[in-house]
C-alpha atoms as a PDB file:
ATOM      1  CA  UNK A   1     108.080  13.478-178.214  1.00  0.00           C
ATOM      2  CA  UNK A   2     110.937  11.851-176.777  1.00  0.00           C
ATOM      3  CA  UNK A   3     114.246  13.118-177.358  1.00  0.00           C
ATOM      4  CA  UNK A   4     117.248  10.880-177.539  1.00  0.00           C
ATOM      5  CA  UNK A   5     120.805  10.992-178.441  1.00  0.00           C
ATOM      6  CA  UNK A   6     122.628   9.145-179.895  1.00  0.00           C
ATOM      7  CA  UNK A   7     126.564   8.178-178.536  1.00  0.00           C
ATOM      8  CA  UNK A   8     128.541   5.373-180.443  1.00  0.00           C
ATOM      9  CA  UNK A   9     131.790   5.562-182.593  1.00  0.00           C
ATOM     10  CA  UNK A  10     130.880   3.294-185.328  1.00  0.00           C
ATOM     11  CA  UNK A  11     128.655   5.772-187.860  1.00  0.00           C
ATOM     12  CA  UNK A  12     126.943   3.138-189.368  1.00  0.00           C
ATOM     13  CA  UNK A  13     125.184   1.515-186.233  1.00  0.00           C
ATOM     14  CA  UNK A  14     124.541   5.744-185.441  1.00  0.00           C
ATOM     15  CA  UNK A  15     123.329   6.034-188.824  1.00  0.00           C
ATOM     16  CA  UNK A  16     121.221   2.524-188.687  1.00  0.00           C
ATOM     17  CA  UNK A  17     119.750   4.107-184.930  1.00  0.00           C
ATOM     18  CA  UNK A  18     118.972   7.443-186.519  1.00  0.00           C
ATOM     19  CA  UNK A  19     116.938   5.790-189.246  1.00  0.00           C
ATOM     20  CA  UNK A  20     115.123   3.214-187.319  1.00  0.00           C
ATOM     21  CA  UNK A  21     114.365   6.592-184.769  1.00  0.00           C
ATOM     22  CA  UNK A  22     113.154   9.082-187.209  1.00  0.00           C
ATOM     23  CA  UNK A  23     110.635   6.660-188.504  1.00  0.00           C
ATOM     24  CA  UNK A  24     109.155   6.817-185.339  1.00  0.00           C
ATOM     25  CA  UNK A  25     105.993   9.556-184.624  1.00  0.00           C
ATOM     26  CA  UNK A  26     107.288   9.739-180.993  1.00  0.00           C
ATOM     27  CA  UNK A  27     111.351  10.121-181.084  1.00  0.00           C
ATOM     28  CA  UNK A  28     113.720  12.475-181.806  1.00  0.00           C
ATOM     29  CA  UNK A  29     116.875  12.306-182.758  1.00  0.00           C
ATOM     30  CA  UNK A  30     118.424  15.660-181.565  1.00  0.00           C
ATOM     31  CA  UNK A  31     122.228  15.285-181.919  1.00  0.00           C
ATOM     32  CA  UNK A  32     124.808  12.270-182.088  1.00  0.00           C
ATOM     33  CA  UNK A  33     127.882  11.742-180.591  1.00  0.00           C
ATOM     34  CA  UNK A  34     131.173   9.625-181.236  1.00  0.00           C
ATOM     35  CA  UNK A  35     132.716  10.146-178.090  1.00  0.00           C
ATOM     36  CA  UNK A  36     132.478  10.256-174.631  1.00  0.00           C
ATOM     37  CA  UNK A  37     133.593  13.786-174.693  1.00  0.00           C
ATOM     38  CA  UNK A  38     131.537  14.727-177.130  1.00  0.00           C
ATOM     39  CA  UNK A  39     128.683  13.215-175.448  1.00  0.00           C
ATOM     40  CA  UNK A  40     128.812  14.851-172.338  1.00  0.00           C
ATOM     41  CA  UNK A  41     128.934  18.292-173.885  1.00  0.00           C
ATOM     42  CA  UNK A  42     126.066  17.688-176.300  1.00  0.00           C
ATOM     43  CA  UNK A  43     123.434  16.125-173.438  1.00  0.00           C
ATOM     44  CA  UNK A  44     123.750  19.294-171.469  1.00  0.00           C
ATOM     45  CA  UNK A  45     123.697  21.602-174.553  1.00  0.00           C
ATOM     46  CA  UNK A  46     120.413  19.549-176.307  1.00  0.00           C
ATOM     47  CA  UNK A  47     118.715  18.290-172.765  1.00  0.00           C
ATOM     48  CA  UNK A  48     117.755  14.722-174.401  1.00  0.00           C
ATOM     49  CA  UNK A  49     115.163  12.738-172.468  1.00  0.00           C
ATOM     50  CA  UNK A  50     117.369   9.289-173.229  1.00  0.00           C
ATOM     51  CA  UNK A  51     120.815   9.091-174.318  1.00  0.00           C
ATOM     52  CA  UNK A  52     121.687   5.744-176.088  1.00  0.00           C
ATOM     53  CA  UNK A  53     125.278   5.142-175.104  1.00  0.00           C
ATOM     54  CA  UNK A  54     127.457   2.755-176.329  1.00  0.00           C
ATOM     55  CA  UNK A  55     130.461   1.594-173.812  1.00  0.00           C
ATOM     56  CA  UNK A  56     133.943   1.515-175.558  1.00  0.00           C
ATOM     57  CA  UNK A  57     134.256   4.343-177.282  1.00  0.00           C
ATOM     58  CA  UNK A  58     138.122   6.020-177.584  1.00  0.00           C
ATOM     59  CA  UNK A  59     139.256   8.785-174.934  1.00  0.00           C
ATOM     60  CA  UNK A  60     136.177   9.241-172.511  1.00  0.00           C
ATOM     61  CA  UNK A  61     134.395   6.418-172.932  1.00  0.00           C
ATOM     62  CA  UNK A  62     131.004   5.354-171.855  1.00  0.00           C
ATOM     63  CA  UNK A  63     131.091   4.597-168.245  1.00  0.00           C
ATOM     64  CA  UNK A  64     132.688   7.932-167.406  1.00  0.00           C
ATOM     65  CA  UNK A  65     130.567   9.679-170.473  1.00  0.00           C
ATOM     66  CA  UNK A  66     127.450   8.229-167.973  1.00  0.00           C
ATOM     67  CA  UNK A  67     128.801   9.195-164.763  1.00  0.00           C
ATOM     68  CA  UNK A  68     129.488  12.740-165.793  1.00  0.00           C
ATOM     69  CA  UNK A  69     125.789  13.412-167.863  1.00  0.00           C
ATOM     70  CA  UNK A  70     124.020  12.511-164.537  1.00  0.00           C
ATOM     71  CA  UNK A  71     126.026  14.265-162.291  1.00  0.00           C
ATOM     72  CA  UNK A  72     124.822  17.604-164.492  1.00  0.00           C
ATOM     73  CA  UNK A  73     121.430  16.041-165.121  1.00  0.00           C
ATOM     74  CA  UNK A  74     120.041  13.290-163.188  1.00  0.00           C
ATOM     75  CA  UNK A  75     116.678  13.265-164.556  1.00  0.00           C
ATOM     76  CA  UNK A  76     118.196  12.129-168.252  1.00  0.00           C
ATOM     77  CA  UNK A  77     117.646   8.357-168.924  1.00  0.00           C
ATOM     78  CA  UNK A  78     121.109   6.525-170.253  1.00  0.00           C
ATOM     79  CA  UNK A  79     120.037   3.211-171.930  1.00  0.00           C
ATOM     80  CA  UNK A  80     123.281   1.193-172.964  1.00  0.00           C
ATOM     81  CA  UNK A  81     123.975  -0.698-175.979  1.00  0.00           C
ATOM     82  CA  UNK A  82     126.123  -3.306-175.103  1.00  0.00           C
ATOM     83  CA  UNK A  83     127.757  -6.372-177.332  1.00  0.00           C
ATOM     84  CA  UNK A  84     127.253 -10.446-176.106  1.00  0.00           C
ATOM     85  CA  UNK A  85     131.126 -10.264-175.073  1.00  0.00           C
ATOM     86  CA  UNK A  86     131.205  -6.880-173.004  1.00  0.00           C
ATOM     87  CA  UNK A  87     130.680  -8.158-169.651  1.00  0.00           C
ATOM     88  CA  UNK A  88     133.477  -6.243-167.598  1.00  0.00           C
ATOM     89  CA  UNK A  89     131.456  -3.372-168.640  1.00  0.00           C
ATOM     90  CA  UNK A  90     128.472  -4.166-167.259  1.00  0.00           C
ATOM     91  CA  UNK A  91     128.645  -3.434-163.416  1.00  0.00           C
ATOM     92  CA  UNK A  92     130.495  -0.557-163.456  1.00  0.00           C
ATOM     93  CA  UNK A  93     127.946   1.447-166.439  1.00  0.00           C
ATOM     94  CA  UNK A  94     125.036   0.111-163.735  1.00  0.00           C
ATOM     95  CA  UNK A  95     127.241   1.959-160.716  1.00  0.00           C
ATOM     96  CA  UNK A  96     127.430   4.809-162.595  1.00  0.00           C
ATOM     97  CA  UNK A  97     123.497   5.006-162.693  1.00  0.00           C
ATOM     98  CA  UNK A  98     122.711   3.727-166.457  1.00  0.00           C
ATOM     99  CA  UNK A  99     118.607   2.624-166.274  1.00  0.00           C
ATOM    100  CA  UNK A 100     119.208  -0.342-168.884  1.00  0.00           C
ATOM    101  CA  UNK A 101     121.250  -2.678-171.348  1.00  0.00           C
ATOM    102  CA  UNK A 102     119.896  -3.719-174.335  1.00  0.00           C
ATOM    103  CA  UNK A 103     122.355  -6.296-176.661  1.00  0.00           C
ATOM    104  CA  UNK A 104     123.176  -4.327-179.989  1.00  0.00           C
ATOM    105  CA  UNK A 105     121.811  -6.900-182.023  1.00  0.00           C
ATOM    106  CA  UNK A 106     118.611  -6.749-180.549  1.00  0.00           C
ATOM    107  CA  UNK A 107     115.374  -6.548-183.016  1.00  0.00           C
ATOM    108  CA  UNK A 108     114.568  -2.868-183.976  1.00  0.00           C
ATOM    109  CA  UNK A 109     111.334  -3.583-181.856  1.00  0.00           C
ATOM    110  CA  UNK A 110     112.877  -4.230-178.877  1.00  0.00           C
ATOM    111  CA  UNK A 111     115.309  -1.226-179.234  1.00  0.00           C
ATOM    112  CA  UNK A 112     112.469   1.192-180.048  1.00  0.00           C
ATOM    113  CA  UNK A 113     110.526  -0.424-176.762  1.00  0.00           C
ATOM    114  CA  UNK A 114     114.010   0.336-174.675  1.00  0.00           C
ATOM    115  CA  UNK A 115     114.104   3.926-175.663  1.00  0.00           C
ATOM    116  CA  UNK A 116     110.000   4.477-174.596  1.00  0.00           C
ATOM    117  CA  UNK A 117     110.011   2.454-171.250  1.00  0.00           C
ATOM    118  CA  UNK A 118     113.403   4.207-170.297  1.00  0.00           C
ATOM    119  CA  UNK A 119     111.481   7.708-171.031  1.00  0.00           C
ATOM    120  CA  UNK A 120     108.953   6.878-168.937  1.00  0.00           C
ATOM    121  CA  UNK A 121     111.195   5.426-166.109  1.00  0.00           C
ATOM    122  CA  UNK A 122     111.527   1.965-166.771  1.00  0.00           C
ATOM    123  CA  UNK A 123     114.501  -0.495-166.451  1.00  0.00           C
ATOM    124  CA  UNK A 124     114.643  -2.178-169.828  1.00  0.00           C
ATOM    125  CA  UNK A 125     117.007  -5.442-169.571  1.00  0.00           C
ATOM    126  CA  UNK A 126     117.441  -7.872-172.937  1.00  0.00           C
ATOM    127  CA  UNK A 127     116.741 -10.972-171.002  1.00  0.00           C
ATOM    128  CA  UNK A 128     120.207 -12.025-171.925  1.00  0.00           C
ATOM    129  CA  UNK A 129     122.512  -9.171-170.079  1.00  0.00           C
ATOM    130  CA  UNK A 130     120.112  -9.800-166.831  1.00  0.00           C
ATOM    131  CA  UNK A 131     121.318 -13.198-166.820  1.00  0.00           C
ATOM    132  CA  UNK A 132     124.843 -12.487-166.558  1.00  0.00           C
ATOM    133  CA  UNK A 133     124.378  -9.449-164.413  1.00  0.00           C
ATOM    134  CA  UNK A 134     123.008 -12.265-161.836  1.00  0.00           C
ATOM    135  CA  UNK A 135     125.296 -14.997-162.521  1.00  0.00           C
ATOM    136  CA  UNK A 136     128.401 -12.949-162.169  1.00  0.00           C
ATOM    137  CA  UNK A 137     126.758 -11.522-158.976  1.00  0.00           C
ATOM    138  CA  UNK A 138     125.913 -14.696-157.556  1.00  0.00           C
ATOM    139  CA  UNK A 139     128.790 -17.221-158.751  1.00  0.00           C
ATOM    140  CA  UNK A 140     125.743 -19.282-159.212  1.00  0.00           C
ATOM    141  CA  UNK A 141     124.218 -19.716-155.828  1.00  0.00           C
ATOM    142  CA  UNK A 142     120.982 -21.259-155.916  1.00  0.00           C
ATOM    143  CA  UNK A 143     119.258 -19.040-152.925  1.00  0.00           C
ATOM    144  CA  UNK A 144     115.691 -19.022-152.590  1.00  0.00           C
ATOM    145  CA  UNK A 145     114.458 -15.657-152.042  1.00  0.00           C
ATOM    146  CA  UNK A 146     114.619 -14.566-148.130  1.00  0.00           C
ATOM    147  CA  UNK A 147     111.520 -14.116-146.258  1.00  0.00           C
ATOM    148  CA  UNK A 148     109.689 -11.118-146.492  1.00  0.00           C
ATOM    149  CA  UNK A 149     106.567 -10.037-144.990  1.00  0.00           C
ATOM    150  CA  UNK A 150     103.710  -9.251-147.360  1.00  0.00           C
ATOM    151  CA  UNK A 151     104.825 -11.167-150.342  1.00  0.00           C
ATOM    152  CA  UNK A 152     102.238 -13.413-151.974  1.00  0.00           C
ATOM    153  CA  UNK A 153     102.490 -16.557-153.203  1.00  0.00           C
ATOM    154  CA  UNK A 154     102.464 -15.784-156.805  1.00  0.00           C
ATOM    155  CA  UNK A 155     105.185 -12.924-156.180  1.00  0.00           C
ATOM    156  CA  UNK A 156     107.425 -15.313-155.022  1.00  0.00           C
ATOM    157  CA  UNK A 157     106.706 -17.263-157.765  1.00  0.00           C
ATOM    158  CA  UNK A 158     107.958 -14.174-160.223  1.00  0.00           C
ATOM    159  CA  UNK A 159     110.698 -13.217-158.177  1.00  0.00           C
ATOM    160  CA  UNK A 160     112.491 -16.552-158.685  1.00  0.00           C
ATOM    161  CA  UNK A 161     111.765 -16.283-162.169  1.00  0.00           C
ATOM    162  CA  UNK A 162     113.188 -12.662-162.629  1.00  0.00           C
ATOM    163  CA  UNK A 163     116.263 -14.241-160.378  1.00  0.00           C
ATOM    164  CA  UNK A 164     116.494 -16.515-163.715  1.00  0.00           C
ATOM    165  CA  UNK A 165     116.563 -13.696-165.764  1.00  0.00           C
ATOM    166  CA  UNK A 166     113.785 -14.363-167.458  1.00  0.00           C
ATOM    167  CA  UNK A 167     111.803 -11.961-169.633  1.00  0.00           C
ATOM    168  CA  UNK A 168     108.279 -10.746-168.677  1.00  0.00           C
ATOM    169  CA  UNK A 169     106.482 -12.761-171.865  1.00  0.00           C
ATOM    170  CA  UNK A 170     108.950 -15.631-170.208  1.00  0.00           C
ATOM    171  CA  UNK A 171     107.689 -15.329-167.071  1.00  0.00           C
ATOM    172  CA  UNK A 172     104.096 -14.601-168.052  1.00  0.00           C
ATOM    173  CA  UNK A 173     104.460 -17.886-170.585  1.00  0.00           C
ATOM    174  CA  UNK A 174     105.788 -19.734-167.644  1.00  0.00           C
ATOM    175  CA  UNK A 175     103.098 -18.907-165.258  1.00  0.00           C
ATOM    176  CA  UNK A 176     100.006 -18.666-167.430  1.00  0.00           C
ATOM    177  CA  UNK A 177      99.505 -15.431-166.791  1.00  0.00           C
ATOM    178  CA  UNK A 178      99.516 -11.849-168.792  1.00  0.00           C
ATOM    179  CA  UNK A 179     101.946 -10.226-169.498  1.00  0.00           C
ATOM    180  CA  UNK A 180     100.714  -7.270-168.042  1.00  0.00           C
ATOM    181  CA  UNK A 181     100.140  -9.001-164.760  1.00  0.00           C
ATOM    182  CA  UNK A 182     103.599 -10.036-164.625  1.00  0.00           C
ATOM    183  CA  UNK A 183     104.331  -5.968-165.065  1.00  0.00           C
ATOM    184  CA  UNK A 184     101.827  -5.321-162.221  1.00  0.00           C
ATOM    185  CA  UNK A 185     104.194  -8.208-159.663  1.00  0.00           C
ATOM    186  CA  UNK A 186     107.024  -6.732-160.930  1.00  0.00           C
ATOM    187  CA  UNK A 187     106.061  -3.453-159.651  1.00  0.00           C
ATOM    188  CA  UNK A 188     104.929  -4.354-156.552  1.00  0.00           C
ATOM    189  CA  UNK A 189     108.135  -6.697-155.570  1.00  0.00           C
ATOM    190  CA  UNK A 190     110.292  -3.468-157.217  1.00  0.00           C
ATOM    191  CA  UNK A 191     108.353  -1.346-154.507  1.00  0.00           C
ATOM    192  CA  UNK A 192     108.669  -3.748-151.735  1.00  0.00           C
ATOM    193  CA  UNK A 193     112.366  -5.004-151.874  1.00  0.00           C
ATOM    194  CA  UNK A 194     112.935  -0.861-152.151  1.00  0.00           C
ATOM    195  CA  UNK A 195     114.761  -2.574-155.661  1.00  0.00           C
ATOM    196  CA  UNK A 196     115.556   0.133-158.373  1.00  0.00           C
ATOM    197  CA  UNK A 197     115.582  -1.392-161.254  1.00  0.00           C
ATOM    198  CA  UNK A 198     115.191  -5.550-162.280  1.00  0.00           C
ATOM    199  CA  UNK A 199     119.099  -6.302-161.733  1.00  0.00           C
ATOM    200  CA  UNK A 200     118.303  -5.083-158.160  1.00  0.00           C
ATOM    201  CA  UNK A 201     115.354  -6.802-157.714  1.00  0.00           C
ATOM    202  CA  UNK A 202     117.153 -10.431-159.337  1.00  0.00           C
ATOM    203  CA  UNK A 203     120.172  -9.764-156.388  1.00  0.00           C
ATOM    204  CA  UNK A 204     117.814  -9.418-153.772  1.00  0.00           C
ATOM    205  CA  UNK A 205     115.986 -12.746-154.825  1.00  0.00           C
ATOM    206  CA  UNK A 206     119.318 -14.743-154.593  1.00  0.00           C
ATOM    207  CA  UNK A 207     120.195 -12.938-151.199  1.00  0.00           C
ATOM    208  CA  UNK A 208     123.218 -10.693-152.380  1.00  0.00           C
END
């Protein structure tokens, strides 16, 4: 069972995550907070496995709320819930060690497959937030990936594709390949490029 709170000020998109959670067999909603405050106290009272955090929130808000929960408890997964507009945001919730950024309009399926992989210690990016992660880091500089020793052809071939911030079905559409192939590259470039998470991995293919 995976426990997760919940941290937004807007009660309806809490009460629209709840719902969409506690149909699920394997997630738990164990408390839900408005604030960053209130956030903060709650993750180290309840111990969630992922917190879903929303950014701008009044007081503490979400980048500090983040900083401070994995200071106490770095093993807890923050995933954030971002909005299309909320780009000044971005970097600093990634410096202060969120895992992922899904958009807030996202499909329910693609939430509910954020919360799992960030459980089990996956980076979950909507394709669209990667993309201008990269482009702000790059100022659109078309570098080709440097040379690395041990990369295969077909890595390569990923790499500049995840650089493009495109999504694994993307890339796997792109390539003719599976989709769980694209997982296994992604994996083994992550481990190689000693990249964290996918945003890591995109910088290092454009050489920042």
């Amino acid at each position: 069972m995976i426990r997760v709170l919940l941290v937004d000020d807007q009660h309806l998109i809490r009460a629209g995550l709840r719902m969409l959670c506690d149909a699920q067999p394997d997630i738990e909603v164990v408390g839900e907070a408005d604030n960053g405050r209130e956030a903060i106290a709650l993750a180290g009272r309840l111990v969630p496995d992922v917190v879903v955090m929303d950014l701008r929130m009044p007081g503490v808000d979400g980048i500090t709320a983040t900083s401070r929960i994995l200071a106490d408890r770095p093993t807890t997964r923050i995933l954030v819930l971002t909005t299309f507009g909320d780009d000044d945001h971005l970097y600093p919730a990634l410096t202060a060690g969120a895992c992922g950024f899904l958009l807030k309009d996202a499909p329910p399926i693609e939430l509910l497959d954020g919360i799992r992989r960030a459980a089990v210690g996956d980076s979950p990016f909507s394709p669209e937030v990667l993309r201008r992660l990269v482009q702000r880091a790059v100022h659109a500089r078309p570098d080709s990936p440097p040379a690395l020793p041990g990369l295969t052809a077909r890595e390569r071939d990923v790499l500049d594709l995840v650089a493009e911030g495109l999504s694994n079905t993307e890339i796997a559409d792109r390539l003719h390949i599976g989709v769980t192939t694209v997982k296994t590259h992604i994996t083994s470039l992550m481990a190689k490029t000693d990249s964290p998470n996918r945003v890591r991995l995109a910088l290092f293919a454009r050489g920042v």
